[in-house]
Protein backbone atom coordinates (compact mmCIF):
# COMPACT_ATOMS: atom_id res chain seq x y z
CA UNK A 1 -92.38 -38.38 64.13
CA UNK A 2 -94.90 -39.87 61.93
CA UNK A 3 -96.20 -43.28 61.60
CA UNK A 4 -94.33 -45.17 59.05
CA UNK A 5 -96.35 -45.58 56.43
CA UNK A 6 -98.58 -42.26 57.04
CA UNK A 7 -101.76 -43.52 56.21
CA UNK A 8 -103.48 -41.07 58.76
CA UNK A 9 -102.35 -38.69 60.48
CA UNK A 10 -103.10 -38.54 64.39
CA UNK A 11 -105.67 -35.69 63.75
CA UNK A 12 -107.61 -37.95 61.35
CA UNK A 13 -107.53 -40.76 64.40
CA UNK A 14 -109.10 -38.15 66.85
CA UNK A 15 -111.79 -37.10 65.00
CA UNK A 16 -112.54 -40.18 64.16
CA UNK A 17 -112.33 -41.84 67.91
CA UNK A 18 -113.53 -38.20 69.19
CA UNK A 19 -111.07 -38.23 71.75
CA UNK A 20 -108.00 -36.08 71.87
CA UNK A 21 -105.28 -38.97 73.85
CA UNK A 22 -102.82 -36.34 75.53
CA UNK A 23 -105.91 -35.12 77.62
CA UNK A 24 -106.81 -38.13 78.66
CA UNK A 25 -103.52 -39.57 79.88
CA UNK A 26 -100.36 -36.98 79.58
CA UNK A 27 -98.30 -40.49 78.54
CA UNK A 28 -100.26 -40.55 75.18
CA UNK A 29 -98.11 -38.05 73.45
CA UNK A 30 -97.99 -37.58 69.66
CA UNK A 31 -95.06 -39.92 69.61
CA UNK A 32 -97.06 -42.96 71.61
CA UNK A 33 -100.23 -42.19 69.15
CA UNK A 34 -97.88 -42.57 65.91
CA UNK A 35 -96.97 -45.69 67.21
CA UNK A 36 -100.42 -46.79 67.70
CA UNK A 37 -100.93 -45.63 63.65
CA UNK A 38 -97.56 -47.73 62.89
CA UNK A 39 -98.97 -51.30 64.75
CA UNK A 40 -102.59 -50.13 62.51
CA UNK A 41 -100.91 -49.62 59.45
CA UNK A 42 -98.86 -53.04 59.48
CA UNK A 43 -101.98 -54.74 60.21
CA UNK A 44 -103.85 -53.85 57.41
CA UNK A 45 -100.92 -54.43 55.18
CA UNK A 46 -101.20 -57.89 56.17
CA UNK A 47 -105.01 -58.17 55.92
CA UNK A 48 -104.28 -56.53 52.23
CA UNK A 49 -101.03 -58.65 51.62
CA UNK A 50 -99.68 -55.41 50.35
CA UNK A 51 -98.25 -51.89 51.76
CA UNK A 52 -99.31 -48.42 49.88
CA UNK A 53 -97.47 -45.43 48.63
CA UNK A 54 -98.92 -42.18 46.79
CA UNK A 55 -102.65 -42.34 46.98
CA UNK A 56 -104.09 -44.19 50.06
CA UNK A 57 -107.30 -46.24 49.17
CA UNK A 58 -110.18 -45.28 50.72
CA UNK A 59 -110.84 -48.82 52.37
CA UNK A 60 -107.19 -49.00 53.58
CA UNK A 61 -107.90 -45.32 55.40
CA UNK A 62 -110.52 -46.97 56.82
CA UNK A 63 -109.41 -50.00 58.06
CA UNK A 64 -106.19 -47.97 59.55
CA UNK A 65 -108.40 -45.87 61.45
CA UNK A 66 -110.46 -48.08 62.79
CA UNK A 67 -107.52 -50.62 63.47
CA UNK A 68 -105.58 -47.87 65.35
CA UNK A 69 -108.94 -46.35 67.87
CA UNK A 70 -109.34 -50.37 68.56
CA UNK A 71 -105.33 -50.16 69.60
CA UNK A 72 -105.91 -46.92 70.98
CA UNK A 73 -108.89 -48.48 73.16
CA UNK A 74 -107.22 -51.49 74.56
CA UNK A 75 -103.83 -49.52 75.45
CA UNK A 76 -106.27 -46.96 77.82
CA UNK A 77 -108.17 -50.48 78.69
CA UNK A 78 -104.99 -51.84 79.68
CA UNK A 79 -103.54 -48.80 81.40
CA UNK A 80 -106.97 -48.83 83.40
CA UNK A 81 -108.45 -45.70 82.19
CA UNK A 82 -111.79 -45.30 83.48
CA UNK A 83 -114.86 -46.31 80.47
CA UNK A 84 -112.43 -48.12 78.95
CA UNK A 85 -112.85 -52.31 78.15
CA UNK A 86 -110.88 -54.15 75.84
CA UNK A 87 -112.25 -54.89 72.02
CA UNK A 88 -111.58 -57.47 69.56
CA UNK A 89 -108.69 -56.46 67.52
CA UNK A 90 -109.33 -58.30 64.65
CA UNK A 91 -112.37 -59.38 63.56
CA UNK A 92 -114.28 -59.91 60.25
CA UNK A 93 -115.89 -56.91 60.35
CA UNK A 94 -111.87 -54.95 60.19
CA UNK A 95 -111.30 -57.57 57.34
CA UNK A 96 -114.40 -56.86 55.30
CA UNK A 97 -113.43 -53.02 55.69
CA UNK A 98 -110.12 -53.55 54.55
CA UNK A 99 -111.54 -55.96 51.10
CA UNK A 100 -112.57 -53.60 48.30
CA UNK A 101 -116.12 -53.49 47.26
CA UNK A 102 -114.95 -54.25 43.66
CA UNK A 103 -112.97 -57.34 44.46
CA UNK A 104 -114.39 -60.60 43.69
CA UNK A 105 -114.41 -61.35 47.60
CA UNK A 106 -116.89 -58.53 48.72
CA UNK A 107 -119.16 -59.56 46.09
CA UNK A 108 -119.20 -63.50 46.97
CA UNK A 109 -120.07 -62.49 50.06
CA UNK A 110 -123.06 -59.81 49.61
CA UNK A 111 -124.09 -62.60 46.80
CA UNK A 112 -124.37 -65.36 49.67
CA UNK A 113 -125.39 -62.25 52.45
CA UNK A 114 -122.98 -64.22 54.91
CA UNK A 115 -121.93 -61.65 57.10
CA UNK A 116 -119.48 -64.46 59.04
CA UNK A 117 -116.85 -64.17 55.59
């Protein structure tokens, strides 16, 4: 299985979170970590008001991946996996990762430095 949209791919979420999620709880099989991607994916598309197809954007990539070790991090919170606490899923800083640098937004807000946009 693959997550729907196939932003990333579960190796790109491992590196990035450094943790490999089938060693650290046998329940957290490919299948479970797809899913994870899927719940990522759809939230960005939301943030974006738009879904992708061909070439991923690079801030969209980003904003999956972070979105999905943040989902990732509050499942193993939740299933009481030691070192793990629960995080903010969204927040401004997964919006202003998921806004474009070119796009009229990102620059209103580096213009007025107000990092609570």
């Amino acid at each position: 299985m693959a997550s729907l949209y196939g932003y990333i791919t579960i190796a790109q979420l491992q590196l990035y979170s450094t943790y490999d999620y089938s060693t650290i709880r046998a329940a957290y099989t490919d299948t479970v970590v797809e899913s994870w991607i899927t719940q990522a994916e759809r939230i960005v598309n939301k943030i974006k008001g738009q879904t992708f197809t061909g070439t991923i954007p690079d801030d969209v990539i980003m904003a999956t991946t972070e979105a999905a070790a943040r989902i990732a991090n509050n499942q193993m919170a939740l299933d009481k996996v030691e070192g793990f606490e629960r995080v903010e899923l969204i927040d401004d800083d997964l919006i202003f990762m998921a806004t474009p640098k070119d796009s009229n937004f990102y620059s209103y807000a580096v213009a007025r430095d107000d990092s609570s946009l």
